[in-house]
Protein backbone atom coordinates (compact mmCIF):
# COMPACT_ATOMS: atom_id res chain seq x y z
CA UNK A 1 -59.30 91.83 -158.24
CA UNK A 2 -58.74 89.55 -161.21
CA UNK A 3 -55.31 88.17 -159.28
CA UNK A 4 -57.21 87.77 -156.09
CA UNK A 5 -59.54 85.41 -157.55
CA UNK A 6 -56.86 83.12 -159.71
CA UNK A 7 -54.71 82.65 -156.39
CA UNK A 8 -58.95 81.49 -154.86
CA UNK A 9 -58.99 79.03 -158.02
CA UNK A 10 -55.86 77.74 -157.15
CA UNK A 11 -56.82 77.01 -153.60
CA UNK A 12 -60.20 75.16 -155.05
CA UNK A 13 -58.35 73.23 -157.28
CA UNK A 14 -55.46 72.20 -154.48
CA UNK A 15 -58.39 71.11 -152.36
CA UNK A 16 -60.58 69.29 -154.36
CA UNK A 17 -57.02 67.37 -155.71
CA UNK A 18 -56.41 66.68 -151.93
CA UNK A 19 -59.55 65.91 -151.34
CA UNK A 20 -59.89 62.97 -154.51
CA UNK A 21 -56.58 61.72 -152.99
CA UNK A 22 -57.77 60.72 -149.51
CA UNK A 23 -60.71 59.02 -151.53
CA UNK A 24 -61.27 55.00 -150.56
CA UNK A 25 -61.72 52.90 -153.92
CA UNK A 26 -64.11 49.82 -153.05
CA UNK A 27 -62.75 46.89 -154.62
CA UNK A 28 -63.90 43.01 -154.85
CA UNK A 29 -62.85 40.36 -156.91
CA UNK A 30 -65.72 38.24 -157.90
CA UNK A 31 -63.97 35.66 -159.62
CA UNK A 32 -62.95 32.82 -157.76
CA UNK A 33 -59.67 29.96 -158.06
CA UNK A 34 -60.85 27.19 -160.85
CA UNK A 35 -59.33 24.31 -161.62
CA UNK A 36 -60.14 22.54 -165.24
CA UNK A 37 -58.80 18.90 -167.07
CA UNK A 38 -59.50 19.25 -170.18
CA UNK A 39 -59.18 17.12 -173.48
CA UNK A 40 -56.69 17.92 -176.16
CA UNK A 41 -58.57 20.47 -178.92
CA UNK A 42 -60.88 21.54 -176.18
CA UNK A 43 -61.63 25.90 -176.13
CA UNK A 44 -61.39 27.68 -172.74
CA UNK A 45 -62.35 30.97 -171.79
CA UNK A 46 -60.99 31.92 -168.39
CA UNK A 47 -63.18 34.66 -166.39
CA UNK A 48 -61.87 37.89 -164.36
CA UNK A 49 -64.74 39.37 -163.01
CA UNK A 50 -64.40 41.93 -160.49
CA UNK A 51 -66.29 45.29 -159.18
CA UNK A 52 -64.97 48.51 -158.10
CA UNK A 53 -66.79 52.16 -157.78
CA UNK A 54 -63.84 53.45 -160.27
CA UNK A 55 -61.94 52.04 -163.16
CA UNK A 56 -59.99 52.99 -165.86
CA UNK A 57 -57.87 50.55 -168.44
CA UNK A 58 -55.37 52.67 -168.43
CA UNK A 59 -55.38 53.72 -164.86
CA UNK A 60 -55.63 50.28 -163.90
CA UNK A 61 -54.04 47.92 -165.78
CA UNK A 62 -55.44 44.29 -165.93
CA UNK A 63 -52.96 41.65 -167.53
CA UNK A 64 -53.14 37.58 -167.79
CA UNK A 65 -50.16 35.74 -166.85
CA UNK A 66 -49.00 32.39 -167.58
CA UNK A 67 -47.11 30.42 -164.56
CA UNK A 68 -45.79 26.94 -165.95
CA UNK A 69 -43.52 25.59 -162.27
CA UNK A 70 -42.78 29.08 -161.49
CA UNK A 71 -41.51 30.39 -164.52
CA UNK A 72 -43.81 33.52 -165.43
CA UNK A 73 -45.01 34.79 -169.13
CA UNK A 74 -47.32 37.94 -169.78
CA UNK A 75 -49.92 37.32 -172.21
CA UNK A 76 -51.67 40.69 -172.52
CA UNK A 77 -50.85 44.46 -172.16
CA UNK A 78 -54.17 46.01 -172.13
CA UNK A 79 -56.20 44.21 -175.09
CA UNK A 80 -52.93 43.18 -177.00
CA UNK A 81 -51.31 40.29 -177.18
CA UNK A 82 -47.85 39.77 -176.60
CA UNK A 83 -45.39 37.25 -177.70
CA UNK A 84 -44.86 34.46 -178.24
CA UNK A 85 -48.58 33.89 -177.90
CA UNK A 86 -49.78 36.29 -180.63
CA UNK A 87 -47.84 34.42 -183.19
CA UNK A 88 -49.76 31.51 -181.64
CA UNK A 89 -52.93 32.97 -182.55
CA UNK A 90 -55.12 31.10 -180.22
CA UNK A 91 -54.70 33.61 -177.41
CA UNK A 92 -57.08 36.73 -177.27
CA UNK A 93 -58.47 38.69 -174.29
CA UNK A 94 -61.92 40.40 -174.01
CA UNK A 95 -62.96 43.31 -172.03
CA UNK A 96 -66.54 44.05 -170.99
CA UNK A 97 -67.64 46.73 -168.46
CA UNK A 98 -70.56 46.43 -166.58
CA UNK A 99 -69.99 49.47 -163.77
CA UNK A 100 -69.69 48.82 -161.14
CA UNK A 101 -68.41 45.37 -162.52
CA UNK A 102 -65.76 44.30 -165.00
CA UNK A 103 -65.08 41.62 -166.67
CA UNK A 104 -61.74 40.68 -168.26
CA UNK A 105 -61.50 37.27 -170.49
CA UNK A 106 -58.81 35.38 -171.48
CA UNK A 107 -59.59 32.60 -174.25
CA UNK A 108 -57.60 29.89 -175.77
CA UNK A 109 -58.58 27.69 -178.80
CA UNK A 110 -57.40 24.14 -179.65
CA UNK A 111 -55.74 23.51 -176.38
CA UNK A 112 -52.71 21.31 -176.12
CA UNK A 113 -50.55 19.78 -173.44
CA UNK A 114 -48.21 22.65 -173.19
CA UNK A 115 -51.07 24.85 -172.75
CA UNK A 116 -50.97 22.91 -168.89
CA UNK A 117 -50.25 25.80 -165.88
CA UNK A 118 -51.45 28.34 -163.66
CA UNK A 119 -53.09 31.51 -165.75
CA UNK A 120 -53.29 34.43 -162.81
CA UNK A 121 -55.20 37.74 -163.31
CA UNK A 122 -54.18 40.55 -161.39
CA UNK A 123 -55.94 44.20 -161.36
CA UNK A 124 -53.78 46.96 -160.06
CA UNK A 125 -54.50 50.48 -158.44
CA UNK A 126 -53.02 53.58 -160.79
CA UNK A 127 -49.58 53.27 -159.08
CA UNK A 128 -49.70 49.61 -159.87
CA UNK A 129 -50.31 48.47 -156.36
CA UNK A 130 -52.16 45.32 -156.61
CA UNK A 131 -55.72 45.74 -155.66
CA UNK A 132 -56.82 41.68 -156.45
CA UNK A 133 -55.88 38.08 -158.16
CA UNK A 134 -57.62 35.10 -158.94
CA UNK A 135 -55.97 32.19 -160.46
CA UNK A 136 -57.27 29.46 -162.39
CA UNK A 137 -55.20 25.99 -163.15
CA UNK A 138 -55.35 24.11 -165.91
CA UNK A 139 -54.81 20.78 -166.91
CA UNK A 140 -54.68 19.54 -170.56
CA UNK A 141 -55.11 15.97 -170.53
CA UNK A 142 -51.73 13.82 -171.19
CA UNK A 143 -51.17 10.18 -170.95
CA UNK A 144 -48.46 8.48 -168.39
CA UNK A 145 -45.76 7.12 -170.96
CA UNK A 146 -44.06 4.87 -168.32
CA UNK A 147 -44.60 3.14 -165.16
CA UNK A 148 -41.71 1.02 -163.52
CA UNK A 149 -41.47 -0.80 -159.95
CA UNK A 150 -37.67 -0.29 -158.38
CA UNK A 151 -36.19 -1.76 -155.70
CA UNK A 152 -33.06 -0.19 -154.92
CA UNK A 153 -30.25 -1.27 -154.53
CA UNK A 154 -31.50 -0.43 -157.91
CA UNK A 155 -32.86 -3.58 -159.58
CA UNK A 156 -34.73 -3.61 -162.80
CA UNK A 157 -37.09 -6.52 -162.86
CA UNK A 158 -37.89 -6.27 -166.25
CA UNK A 159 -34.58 -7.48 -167.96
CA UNK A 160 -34.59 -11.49 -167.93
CA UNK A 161 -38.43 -12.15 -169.33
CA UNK A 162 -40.66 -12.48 -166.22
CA UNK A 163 -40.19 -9.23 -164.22
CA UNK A 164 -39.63 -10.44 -160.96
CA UNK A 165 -38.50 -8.36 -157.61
CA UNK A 166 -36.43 -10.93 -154.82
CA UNK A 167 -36.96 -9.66 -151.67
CA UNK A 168 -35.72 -11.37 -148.17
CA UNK A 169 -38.22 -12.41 -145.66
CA UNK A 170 -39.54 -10.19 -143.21
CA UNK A 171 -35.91 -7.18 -144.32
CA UNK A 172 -36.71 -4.02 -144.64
CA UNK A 173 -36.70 -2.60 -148.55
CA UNK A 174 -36.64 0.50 -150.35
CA UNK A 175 -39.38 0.44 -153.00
CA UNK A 176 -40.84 2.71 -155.67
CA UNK A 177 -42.87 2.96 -158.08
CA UNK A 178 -42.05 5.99 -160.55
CA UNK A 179 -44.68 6.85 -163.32
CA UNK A 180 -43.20 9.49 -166.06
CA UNK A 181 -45.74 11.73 -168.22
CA UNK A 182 -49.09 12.48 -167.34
CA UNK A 183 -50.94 14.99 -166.71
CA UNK A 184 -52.44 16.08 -164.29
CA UNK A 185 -50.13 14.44 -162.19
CA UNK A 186 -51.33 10.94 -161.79
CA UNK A 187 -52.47 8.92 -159.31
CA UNK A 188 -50.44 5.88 -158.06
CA UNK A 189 -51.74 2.57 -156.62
CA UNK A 190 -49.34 -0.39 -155.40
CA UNK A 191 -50.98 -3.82 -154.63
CA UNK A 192 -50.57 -7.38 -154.12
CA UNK A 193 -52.78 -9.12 -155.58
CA UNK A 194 -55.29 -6.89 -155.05
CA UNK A 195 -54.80 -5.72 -151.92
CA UNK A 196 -53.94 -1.80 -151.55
CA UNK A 197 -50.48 -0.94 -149.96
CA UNK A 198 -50.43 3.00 -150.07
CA UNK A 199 -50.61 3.63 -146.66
CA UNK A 200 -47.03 2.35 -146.20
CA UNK A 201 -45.96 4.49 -148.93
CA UNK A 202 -45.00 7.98 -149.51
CA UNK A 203 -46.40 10.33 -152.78
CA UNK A 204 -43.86 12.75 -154.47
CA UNK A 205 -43.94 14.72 -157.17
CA UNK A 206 -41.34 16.32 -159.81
CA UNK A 207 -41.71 18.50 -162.59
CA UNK A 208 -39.24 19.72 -164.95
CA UNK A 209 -39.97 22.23 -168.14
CA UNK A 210 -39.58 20.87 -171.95
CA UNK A 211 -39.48 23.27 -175.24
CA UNK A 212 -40.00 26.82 -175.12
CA UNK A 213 -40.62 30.15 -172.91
CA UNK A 214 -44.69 30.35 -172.76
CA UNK A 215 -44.89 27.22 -174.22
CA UNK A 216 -43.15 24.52 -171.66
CA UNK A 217 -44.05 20.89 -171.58
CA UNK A 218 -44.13 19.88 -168.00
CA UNK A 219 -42.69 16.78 -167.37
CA UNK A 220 -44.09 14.88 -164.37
CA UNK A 221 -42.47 12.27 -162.70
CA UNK A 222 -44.65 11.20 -159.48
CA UNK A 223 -43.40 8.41 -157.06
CA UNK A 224 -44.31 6.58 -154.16
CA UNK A 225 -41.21 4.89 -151.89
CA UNK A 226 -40.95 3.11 -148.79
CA UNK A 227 -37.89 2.77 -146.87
CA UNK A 228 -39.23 0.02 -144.59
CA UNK A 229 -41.34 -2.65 -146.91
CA UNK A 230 -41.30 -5.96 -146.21
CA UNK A 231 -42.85 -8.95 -147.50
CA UNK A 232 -43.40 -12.46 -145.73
CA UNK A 233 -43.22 -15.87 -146.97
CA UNK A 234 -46.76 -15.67 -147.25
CA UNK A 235 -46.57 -12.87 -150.42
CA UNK A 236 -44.10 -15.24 -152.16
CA UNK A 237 -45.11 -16.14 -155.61
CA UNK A 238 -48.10 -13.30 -155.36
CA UNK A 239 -47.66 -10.21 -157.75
CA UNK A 240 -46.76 -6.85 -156.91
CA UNK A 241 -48.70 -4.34 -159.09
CA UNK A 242 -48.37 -0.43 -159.45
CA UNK A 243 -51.21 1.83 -161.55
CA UNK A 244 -51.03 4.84 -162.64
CA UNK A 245 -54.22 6.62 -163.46
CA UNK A 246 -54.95 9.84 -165.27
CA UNK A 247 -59.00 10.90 -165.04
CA UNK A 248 -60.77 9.09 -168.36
CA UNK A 249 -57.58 7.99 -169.60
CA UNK A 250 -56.39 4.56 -170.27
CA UNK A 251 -54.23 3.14 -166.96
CA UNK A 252 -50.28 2.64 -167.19
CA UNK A 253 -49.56 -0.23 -164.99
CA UNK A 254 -46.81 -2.18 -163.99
CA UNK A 255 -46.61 -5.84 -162.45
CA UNK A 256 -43.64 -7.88 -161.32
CA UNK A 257 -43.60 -11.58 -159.41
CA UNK A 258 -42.34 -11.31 -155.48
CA UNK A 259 -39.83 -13.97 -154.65
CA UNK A 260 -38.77 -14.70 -150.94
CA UNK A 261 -35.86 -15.52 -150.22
CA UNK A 262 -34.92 -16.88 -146.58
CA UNK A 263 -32.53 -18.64 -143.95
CA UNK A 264 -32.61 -22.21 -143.85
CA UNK A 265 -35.73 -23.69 -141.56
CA UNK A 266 -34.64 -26.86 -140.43
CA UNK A 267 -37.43 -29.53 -139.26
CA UNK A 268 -36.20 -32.65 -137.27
CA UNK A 269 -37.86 -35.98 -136.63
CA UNK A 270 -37.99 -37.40 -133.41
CA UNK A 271 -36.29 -40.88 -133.45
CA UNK A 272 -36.00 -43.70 -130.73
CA UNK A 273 -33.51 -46.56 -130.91
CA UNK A 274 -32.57 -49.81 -128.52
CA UNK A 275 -29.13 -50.88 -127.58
CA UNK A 276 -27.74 -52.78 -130.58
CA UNK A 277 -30.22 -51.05 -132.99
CA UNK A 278 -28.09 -51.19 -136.46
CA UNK A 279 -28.10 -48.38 -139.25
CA UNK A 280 -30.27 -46.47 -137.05
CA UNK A 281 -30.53 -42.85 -138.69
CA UNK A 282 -31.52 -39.28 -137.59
CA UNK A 283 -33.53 -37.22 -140.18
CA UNK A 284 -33.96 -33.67 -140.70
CA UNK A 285 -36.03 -31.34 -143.35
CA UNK A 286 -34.49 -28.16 -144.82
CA UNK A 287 -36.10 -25.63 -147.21
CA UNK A 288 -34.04 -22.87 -148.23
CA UNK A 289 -33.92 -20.32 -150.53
CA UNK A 290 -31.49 -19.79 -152.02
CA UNK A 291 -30.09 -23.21 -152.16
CA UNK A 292 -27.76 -24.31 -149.56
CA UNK A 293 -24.19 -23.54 -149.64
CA UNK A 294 -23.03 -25.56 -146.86
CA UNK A 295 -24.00 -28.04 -143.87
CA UNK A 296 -22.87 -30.34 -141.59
CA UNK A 297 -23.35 -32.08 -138.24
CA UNK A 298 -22.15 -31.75 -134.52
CA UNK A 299 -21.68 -34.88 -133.30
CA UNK A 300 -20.66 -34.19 -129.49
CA UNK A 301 -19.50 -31.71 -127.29
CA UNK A 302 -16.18 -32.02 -128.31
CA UNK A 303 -16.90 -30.26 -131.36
CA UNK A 304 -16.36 -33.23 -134.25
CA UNK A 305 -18.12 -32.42 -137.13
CA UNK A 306 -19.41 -34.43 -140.41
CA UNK A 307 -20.17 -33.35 -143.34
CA UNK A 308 -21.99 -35.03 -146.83
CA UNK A 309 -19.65 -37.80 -148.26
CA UNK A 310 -17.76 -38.15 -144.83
CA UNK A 311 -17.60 -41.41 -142.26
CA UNK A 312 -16.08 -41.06 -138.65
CA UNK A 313 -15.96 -43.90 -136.77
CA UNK A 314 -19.60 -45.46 -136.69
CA UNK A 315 -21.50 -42.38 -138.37
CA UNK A 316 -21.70 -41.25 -142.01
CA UNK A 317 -24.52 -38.91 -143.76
CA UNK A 318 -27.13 -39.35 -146.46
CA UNK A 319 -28.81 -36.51 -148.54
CA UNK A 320 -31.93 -37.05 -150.38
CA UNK A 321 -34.65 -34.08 -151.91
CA UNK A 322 -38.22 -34.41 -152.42
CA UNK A 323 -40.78 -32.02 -152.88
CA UNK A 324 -38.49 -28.61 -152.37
CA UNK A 325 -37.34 -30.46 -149.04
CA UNK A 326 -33.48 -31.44 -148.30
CA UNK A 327 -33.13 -34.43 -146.02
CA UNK A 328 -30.12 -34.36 -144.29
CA UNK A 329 -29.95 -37.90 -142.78
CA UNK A 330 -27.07 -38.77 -140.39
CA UNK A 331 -26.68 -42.69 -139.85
CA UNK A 332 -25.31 -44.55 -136.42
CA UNK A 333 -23.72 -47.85 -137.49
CA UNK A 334 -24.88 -49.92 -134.04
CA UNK A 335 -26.78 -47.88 -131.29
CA UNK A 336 -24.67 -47.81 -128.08
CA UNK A 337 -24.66 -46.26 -124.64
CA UNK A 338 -23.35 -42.75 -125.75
CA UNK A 339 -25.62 -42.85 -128.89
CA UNK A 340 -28.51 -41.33 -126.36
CA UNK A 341 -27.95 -37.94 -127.08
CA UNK A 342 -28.31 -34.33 -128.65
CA UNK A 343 -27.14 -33.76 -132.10
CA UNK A 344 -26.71 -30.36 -133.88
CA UNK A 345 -27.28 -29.89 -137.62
CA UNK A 346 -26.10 -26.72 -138.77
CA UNK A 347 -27.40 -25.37 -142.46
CA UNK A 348 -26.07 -22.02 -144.05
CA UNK A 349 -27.30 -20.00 -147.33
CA UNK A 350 -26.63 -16.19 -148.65
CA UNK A 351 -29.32 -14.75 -146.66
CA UNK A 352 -28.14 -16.34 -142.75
CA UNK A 353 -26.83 -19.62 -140.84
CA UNK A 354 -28.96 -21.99 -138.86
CA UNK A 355 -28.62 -24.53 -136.40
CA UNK A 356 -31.34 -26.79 -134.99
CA UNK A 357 -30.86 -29.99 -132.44
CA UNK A 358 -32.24 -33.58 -132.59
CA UNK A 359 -32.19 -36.14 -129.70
CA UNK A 360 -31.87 -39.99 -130.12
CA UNK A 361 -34.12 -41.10 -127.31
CA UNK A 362 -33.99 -44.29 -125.30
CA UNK A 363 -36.40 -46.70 -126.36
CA UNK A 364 -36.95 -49.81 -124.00
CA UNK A 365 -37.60 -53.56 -124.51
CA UNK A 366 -39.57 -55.93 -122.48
CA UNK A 367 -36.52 -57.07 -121.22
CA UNK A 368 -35.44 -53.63 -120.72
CA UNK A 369 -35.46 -51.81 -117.28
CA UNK A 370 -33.82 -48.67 -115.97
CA UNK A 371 -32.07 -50.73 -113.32
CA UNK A 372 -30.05 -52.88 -115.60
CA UNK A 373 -28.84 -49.96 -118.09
CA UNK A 374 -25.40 -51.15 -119.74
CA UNK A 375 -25.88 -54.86 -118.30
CA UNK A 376 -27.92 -56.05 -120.97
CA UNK A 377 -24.96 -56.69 -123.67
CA UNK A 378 -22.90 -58.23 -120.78
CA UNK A 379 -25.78 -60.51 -119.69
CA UNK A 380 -27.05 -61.86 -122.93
CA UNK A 381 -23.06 -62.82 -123.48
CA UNK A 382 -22.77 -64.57 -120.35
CA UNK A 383 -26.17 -66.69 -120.80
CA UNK A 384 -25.13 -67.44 -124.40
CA UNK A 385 -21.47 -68.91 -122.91
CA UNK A 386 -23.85 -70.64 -120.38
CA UNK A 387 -25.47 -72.16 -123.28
CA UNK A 388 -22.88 -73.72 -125.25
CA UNK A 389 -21.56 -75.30 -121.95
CA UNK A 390 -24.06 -77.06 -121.17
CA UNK A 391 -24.63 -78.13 -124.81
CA UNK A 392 -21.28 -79.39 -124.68
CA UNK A 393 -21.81 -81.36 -121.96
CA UNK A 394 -24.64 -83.13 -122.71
CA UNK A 395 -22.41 -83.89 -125.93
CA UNK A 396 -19.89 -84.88 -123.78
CA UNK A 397 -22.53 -87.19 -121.55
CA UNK A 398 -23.88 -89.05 -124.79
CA UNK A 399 -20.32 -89.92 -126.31
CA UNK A 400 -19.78 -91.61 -122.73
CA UNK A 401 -22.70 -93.78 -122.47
CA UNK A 402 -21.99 -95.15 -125.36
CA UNK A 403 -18.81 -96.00 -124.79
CA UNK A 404 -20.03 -98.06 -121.75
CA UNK A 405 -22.83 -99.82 -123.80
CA UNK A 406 -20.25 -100.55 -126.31
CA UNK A 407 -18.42 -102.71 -123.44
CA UNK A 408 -20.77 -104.65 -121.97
CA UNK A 409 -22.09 -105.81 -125.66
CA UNK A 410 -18.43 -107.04 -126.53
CA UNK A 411 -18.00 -109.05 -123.10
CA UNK A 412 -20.90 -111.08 -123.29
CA UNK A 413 -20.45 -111.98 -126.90
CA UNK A 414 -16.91 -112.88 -125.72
């Protein structure tokens, strides 16, 4: 009798055990992700409320963890503290049930910059599957300790006094601007003179960890680049200006001066000259930056060329500045015929070669007409041989008469 009703206990017990196993925990996480920036000394207490129709510490284990760019600490086993933040002593965890809710608190005292990460709370079922998380960042506030403008090919603009960036008109550049420090992670503005330029740019940031496990420094370094910015002479001599701003801290910012460079723009005169004109010249304007490392003209199609301090024939050249212009000035000794034509200056600096062309145009006199083109020389010269014949005979004439007069004088007073 007494063995017939163990082996019915048994069978209770195995069915009530079954029956506790195929029980359904209810479980919610009340808690929700936070994010905080907070000043340097500042006291947080980080909340991990949840609610569930059974709960045990020891069934369920609740633990903090600390997440600084993926490496993971554990702050708490139970209500204990581990290391290295109970030597710290500003770590400490509270627990406070409230069935069906519980509450698990994580505070921190006098927080500093390396106090900066992700603190995660995760409750787990009794065979530590994870029933719920919530995760809080955390920001400690941390000035940017450098902002710099880069062109690359690198150039620092900041080594010879006046930072300055030289740029070529209208070429594609690779710019950043690269702030170090800060935290959180700052925000970047680029501008000239004023006017914003991030929507040509693209944001990236890196972190890397300083010091020690559960106490990292994260360094920042946030950038924005470009691949493809380009300036016009229109930004030259404007400032290019980067910021980099942490919430209710001061603003890191970095300036430099935009220089242009360009290919030679060459502006001619238009010139118009008569047959036998003398020193007549041809004039053309060049602004270049940088300077001008060589010119010279075409003077026909045959390809002759002249250059400064050179004379062919009947042309030589002049070169005068003025107001951040070049003249290039190329002189025709007597205007002829085949002076009524194109001529090509070609100008060359570091960034390109130009050419541009200038016509001497035919200008006409009153004496002038399209019908007697290239008699004109030949016709004065004949009237002016016309000229001195007749003076010489009317010379000739007077010395005559006189010779007659002469005569008849002497006779009668003979």
């Amino acid at each position: 009798m007494m063995e017939r009703l163990h082996i019915q206990a048994l069978w209770t017990s195995l069915i009530v055990t079954c029956f506790m196993s195929q029980l359904v925990w209810t479980f919610e996480m009340i808690s929700t992700d936070q994010q905080y920036i907070l000043d340097v000394g500042s006291q947080l207490t980080l909340s991990c409320e949840f609610q569930t129709d059974q709960f045990s510490l020891f069934d369920n284990p609740v633990q903090w963890k600390k997440v600084q760019h993926g490496e993971v600490s554990e702050i708490n086993i139970l209500g204990n503290i581990k290391e290295p933040f109970e030597s710290d002593g500003r770590f400490s965890v509270t627990y406070r049930p409230s069935p069906p809710e519980h509450t698990l608190s994580l505070t921190i005292l006098d927080m500093r910059p390396e106090d900066s990460a992700n603190y995660t709370c995760e409750v787990r079922a009794p065979k530590s599957a994870p029933l719920g998380t919530v995760q809080h960042t955390v920001f400690v506030k941390d000035p940017v300790t450098s902002v710099r403008i880069v062109m690359d090919p690198i150039a620092d603009p900041y080594e010879n006094g006046t930072p300055s960036l030289t740029f070529i008109e209208n070429e594609p550049t690779h710019l950043r601007c690269v702030a170090h420090g800060g935290s959180p992670p700052p925000e970047l503005e680029l501008s000239i003179d004023g006017r914003n330029y991030n929507g040509q740019f693209h944001f990236d940031t890196e972190a890397n960890l300083l010091g020690s496990v559960g106490f990292r420094q994260i360094g920042i370094v946030t950038t924005i680049s470009s691949n493809d910015f380009q300036v016009g002479l229109e930004e030259d001599g404007k400032t290019l200006t980067c910021i980099a701003k942490v919430p209710t801290l001061p603003k890191s910012i970095s300036s430099a001066l935009i220089v242009v460079n360009h290919a030679p723009r060459i502006e001619c005169q238009k010139l118009s000259a008569k047959l036998g004109d003398r020193n007549v010249h041809l004039t053309c304007d060049v602004t270049a930056r940088p300077d001008l490392t060589s010119w010279y003209w075409v003077l026909n199609d045959g390809g002759m060329t002249l250059s400064e301090g050179e004379v062919i024939d009947e042309y030589w050249t002049v070169v005068t500045k003025s107001n951040g212009l070049v003249h290039l000035k190329l002189y025709i000794r007597e205007i002829i015929l085949d002076s009524f034509r194109p001529y090509e200056l070609h100008a060359e600096n570091s960034v390109a070669a130009v050419s541009a062309t200038v016509t001497l145009e035919r200008e006409y006199g009153d004496h002038d007409s399209r019908a007697n083109i290239g008699d004109e020389p030949k016709l004065e010269k004949h009237a002016s041989e016309r000229n001195v014949q007749n003076s010489c005979s009317r010379v000739s004439f007077g010395v005559t008469t006189g010779i007659i007069v002469l005569g008849m004088f002497s006779a009668l007073s003979a």
